[in-house]
C-alpha atoms as a PDB file:
ATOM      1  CA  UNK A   1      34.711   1.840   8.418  1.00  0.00           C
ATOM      2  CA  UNK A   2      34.103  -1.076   6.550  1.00  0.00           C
ATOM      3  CA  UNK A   3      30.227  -1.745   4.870  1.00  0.00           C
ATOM      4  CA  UNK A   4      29.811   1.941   5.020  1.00  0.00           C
ATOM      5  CA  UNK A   5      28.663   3.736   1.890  1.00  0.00           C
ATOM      6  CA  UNK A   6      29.494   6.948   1.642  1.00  0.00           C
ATOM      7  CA  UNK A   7      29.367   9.138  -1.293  1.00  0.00           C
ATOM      8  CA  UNK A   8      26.918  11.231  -3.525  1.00  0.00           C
ATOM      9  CA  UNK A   9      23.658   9.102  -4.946  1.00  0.00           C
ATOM     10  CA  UNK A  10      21.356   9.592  -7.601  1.00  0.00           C
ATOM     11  CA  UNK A  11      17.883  10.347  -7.102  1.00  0.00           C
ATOM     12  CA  UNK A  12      16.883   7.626  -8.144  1.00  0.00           C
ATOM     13  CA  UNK A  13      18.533   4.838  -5.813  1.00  0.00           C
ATOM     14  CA  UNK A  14      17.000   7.395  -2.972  1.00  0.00           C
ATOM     15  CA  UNK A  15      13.575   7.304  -3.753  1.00  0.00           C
ATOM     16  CA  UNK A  16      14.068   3.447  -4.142  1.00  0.00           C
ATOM     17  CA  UNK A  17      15.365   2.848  -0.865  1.00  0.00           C
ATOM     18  CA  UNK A  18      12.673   5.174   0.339  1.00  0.00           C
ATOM     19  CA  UNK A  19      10.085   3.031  -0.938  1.00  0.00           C
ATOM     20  CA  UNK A  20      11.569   0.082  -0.174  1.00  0.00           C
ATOM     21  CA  UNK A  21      12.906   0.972   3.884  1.00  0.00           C
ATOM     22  CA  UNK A  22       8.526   2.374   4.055  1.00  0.00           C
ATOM     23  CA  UNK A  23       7.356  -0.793   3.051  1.00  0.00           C
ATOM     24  CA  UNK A  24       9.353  -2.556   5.309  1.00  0.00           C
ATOM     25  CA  UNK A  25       9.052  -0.176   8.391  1.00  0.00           C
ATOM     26  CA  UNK A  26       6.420   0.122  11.328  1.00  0.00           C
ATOM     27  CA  UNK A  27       5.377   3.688  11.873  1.00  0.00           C
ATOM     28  CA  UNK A  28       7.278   4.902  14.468  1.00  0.00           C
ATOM     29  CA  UNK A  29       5.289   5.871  17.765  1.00  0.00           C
ATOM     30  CA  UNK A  30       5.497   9.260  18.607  1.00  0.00           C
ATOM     31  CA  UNK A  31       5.190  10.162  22.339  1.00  0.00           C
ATOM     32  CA  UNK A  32       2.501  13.540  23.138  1.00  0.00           C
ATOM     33  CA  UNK A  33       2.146  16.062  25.438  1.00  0.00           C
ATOM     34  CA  UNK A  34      -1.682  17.186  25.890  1.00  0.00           C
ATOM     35  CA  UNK A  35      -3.256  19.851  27.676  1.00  0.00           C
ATOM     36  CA  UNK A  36      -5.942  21.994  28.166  1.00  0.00           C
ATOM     37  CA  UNK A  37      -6.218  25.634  27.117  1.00  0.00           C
ATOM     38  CA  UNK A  38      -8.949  28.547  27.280  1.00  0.00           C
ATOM     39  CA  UNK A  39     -10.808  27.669  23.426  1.00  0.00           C
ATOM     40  CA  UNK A  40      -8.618  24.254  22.864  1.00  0.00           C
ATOM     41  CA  UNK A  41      -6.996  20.501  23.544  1.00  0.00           C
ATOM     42  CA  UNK A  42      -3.228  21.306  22.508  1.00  0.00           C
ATOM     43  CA  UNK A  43      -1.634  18.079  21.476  1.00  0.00           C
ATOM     44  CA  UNK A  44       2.364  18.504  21.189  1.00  0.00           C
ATOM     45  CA  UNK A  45       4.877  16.013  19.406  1.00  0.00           C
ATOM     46  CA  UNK A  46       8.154  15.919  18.393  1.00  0.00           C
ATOM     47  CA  UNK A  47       8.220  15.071  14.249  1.00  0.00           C
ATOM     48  CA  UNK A  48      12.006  15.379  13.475  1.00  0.00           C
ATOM     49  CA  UNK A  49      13.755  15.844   9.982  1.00  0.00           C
ATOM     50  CA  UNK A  50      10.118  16.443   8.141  1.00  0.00           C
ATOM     51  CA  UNK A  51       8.279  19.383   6.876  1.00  0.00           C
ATOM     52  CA  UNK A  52       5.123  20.488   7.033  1.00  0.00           C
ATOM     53  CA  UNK A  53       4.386  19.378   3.682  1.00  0.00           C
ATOM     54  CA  UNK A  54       5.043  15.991   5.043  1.00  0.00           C
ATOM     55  CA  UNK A  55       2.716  15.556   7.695  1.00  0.00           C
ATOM     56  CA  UNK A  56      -1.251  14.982   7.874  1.00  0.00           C
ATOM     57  CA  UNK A  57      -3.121  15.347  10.656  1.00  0.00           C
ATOM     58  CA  UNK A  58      -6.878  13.858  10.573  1.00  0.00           C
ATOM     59  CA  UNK A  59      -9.771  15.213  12.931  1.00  0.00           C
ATOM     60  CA  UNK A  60     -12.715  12.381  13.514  1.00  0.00           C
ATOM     61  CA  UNK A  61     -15.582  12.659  16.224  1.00  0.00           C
ATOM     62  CA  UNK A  62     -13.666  10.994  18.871  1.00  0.00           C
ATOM     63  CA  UNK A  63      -9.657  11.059  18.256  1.00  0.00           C
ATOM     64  CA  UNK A  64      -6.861  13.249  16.362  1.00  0.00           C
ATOM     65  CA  UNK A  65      -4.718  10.741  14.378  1.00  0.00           C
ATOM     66  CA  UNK A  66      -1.498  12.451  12.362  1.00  0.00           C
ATOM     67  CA  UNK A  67       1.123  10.749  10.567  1.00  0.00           C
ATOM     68  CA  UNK A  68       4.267  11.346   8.304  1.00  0.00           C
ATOM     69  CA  UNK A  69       5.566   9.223   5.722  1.00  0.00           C
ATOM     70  CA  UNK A  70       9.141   8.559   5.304  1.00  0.00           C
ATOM     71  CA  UNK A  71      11.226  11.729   3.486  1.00  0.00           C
ATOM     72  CA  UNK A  72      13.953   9.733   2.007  1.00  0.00           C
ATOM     73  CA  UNK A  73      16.395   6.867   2.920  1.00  0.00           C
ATOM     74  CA  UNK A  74      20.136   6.973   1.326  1.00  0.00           C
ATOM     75  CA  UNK A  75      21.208   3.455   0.987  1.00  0.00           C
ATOM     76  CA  UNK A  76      23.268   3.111   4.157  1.00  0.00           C
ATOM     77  CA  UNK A  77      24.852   0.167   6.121  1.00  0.00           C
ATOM     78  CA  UNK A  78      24.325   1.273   9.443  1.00  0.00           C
ATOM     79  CA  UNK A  79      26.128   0.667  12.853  1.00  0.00           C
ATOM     80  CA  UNK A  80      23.137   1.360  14.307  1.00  0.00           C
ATOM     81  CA  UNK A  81      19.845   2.982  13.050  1.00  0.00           C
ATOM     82  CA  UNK A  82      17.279   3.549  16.001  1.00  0.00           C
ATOM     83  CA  UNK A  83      15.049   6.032  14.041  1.00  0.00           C
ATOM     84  CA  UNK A  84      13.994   7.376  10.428  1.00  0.00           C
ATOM     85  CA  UNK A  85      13.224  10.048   8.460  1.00  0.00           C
ATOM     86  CA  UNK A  86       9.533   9.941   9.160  1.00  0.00           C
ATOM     87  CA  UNK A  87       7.250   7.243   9.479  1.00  0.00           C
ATOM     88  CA  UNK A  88       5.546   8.578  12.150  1.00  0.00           C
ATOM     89  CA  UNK A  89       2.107   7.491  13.409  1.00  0.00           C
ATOM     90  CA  UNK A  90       0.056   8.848  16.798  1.00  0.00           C
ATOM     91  CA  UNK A  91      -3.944   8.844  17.621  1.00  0.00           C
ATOM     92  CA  UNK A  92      -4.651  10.453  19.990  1.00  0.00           C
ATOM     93  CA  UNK A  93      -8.665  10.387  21.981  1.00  0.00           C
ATOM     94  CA  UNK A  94     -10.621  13.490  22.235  1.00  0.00           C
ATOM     95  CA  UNK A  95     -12.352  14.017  25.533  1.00  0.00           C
ATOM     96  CA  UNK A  96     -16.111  15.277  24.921  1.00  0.00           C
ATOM     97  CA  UNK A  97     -16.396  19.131  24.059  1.00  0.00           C
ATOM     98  CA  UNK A  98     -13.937  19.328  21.577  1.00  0.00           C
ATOM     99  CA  UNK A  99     -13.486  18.741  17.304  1.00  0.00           C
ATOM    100  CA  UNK A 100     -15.390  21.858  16.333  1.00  0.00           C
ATOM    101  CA  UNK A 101     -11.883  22.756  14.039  1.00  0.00           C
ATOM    102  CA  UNK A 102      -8.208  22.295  13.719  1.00  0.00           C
ATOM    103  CA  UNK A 103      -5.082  23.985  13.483  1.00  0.00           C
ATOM    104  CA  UNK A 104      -1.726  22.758  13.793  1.00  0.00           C
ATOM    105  CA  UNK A 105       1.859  24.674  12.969  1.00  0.00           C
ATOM    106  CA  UNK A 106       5.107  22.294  12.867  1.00  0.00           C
ATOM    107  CA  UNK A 107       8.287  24.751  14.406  1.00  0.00           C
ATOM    108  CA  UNK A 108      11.998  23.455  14.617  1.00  0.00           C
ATOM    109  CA  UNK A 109      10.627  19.304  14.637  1.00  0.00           C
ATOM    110  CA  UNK A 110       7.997  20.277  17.282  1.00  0.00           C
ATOM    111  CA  UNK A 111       4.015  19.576  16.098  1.00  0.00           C
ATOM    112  CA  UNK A 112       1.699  21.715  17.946  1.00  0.00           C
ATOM    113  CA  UNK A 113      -1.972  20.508  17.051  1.00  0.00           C
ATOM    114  CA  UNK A 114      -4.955  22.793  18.097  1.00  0.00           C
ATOM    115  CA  UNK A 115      -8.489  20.688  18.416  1.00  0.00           C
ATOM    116  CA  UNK A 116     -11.102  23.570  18.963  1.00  0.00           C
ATOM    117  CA  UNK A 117     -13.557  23.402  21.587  1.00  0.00           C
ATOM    118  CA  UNK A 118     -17.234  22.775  20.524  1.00  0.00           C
ATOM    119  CA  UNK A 119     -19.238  20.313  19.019  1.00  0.00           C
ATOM    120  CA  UNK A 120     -17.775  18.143  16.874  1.00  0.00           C
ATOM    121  CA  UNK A 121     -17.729  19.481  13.071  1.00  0.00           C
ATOM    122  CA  UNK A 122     -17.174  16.240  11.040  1.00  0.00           C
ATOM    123  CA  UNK A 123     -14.182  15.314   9.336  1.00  0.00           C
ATOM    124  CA  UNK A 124     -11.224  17.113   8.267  1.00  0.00           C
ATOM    125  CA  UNK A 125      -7.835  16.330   7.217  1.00  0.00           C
ATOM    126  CA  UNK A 126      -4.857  19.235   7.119  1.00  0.00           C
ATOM    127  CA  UNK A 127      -1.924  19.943   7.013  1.00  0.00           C
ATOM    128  CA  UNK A 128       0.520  21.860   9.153  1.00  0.00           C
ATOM    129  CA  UNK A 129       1.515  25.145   8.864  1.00  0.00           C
ATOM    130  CA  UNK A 130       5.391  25.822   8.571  1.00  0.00           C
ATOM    131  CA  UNK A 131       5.960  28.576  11.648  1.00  0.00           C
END
Protein backbone atom coordinates (compact mmCIF):
# COMPACT_ATOMS: atom_id res chain seq x y z
CA UNK A 1 0.00 0.00 0.00
CA UNK A 2 1.32 3.13 -0.91
CA UNK A 3 2.23 6.01 2.12
CA UNK A 4 2.53 3.11 4.42
CA UNK A 5 5.65 2.83 6.55
CA UNK A 6 6.47 -0.22 7.57
CA UNK A 7 9.62 -1.39 9.03
CA UNK A 8 11.70 -1.43 12.36
CA UNK A 9 12.25 2.30 14.08
CA UNK A 10 14.54 3.60 16.45
CA UNK A 11 13.59 4.64 19.76
CA UNK A 12 14.06 7.64 19.22
CA UNK A 13 11.67 8.65 16.20
CA UNK A 14 9.00 6.71 18.66
CA UNK A 15 9.19 8.70 21.56
CA UNK A 16 9.11 11.75 19.12
CA UNK A 17 6.04 10.92 17.49
CA UNK A 18 4.74 10.10 20.92
CA UNK A 19 5.27 13.47 22.05
CA UNK A 20 4.36 15.02 19.18
CA UNK A 21 0.74 12.76 18.26
CA UNK A 22 0.05 13.79 22.69
CA UNK A 23 0.39 17.24 22.06
CA UNK A 24 -1.73 17.23 19.29
CA UNK A 25 -4.46 14.77 20.60
CA UNK A 26 -7.72 15.26 22.79
CA UNK A 27 -7.92 12.70 25.53
CA UNK A 28 -9.98 10.18 24.40
CA UNK A 29 -13.39 9.71 26.38
CA UNK A 30 -13.70 6.60 27.95
CA UNK A 31 -17.27 5.24 28.44
CA UNK A 32 -18.02 3.62 32.45
CA UNK A 33 -19.98 1.23 33.94
CA UNK A 34 -20.89 2.14 37.74
CA UNK A 35 -22.52 0.35 40.37
CA UNK A 36 -23.14 -0.17 43.74
CA UNK A 37 -21.65 -2.86 45.98
CA UNK A 38 -21.85 -3.93 49.82
CA UNK A 39 -18.52 -1.46 51.18
CA UNK A 40 -18.08 0.39 47.55
CA UNK A 41 -19.01 2.56 44.15
CA UNK A 42 -17.26 0.18 41.46
CA UNK A 43 -16.44 2.28 38.47
CA UNK A 44 -15.45 -0.06 35.33
CA UNK A 45 -13.64 1.11 32.00
CA UNK A 46 -12.13 -0.27 29.25
CA UNK A 47 -8.19 1.25 29.02
CA UNK A 48 -6.77 -0.78 26.04
CA UNK A 49 -3.01 -1.34 25.04
CA UNK A 50 -1.72 0.38 28.55
CA UNK A 51 -0.38 -0.88 31.75
CA UNK A 52 -0.90 -0.22 34.99
CA UNK A 53 2.10 1.77 35.24
CA UNK A 54 0.41 3.98 32.80
CA UNK A 55 -2.62 4.99 34.36
CA UNK A 56 -3.53 7.45 37.39
CA UNK A 57 -6.50 7.53 38.98
CA UNK A 58 -7.24 10.71 41.37
CA UNK A 59 -9.83 10.57 44.38
CA UNK A 60 -11.28 14.32 45.32
CA UNK A 61 -14.35 14.99 47.71
CA UNK A 62 -16.86 14.86 45.04
CA UNK A 63 -15.59 12.89 41.73
CA UNK A 64 -12.98 10.02 40.65
CA UNK A 65 -11.04 11.43 37.64
CA UNK A 66 -8.30 8.78 35.96
CA UNK A 67 -6.36 9.23 32.96
CA UNK A 68 -3.55 7.59 30.77
CA UNK A 69 -1.11 9.23 28.72
CA UNK A 70 -0.21 8.05 25.37
CA UNK A 71 2.35 4.71 25.42
CA UNK A 72 3.96 5.29 22.15
CA UNK A 73 3.07 6.26 18.50
CA UNK A 74 5.25 4.59 15.51
CA UNK A 75 5.27 7.05 12.75
CA UNK A 76 2.46 5.64 10.62
CA UNK A 77 0.40 6.89 7.59
CA UNK A 78 -2.78 5.56 8.41
CA UNK A 79 -5.90 4.45 6.34
CA UNK A 80 -7.71 5.09 9.13
CA UNK A 81 -6.80 5.67 12.86
CA UNK A 82 -10.02 5.90 15.13
CA UNK A 83 -8.13 5.37 18.46
CA UNK A 84 -4.58 5.52 20.31
CA UNK A 85 -2.42 4.08 22.51
CA UNK A 86 -3.72 5.91 25.52
CA UNK A 87 -4.78 9.26 26.00
CA UNK A 88 -7.48 8.47 27.97
CA UNK A 89 -9.43 10.87 30.21
CA UNK A 90 -12.88 10.09 32.44
CA UNK A 91 -14.34 11.96 35.77
CA UNK A 92 -16.55 10.49 37.06
CA UNK A 93 -19.16 12.19 40.29
CA UNK A 94 -19.30 10.54 43.57
CA UNK A 95 -22.73 10.30 45.09
CA UNK A 96 -22.57 11.29 48.98
CA UNK A 97 -21.24 8.39 51.32
CA UNK A 98 -18.38 7.48 49.51
CA UNK A 99 -14.22 8.62 49.10
CA UNK A 100 -13.15 7.18 52.43
CA UNK A 101 -10.21 5.11 50.10
CA UNK A 102 -9.36 3.69 46.77
CA UNK A 103 -8.38 0.73 45.04
CA UNK A 104 -8.30 -0.01 41.54
CA UNK A 105 -6.65 -3.27 39.58
CA UNK A 106 -6.35 -2.92 35.58
CA UNK A 107 -6.99 -6.91 34.10
CA UNK A 108 -6.76 -7.76 30.26
CA UNK A 109 -7.59 -3.59 29.21
CA UNK A 110 -10.47 -3.61 31.77
CA UNK A 111 -10.06 -0.75 34.84
CA UNK A 112 -11.94 -1.74 37.81
CA UNK A 113 -11.84 1.33 40.33
CA UNK A 114 -13.03 0.72 44.00
CA UNK A 115 -14.22 4.22 45.84
CA UNK A 116 -14.78 3.03 49.55
CA UNK A 117 -17.76 3.88 51.36
CA UNK A 118 -17.42 6.50 54.20
CA UNK A 119 -16.62 9.88 54.68
CA UNK A 120 -14.59 11.39 52.44
CA UNK A 121 -10.68 11.03 53.36
CA UNK A 122 -9.05 13.87 51.30
CA UNK A 123 -7.03 13.47 48.40
CA UNK A 124 -5.25 10.67 46.92
CA UNK A 125 -3.78 9.82 43.71
CA UNK A 126 -2.79 5.89 42.75
CA UNK A 127 -2.11 3.83 40.65
CA UNK A 128 -3.53 0.54 39.47
CA UNK A 129 -2.63 -2.65 40.39
CA UNK A 130 -1.61 -5.13 37.50
CA UNK A 131 -4.14 -8.35 38.28
Amino acid sequence: MDGMVSGPFDHGEVQRATRAAEEAMRPQAVPVNVYEASEALVIVAPLPAVSASDVTIELRADAVRFWSHLRSAAPRDYLVNEWSYGGYEREVDLPAGYGSGLEATLSNGQLAIRVLRGAPAGDLTIQPNHA
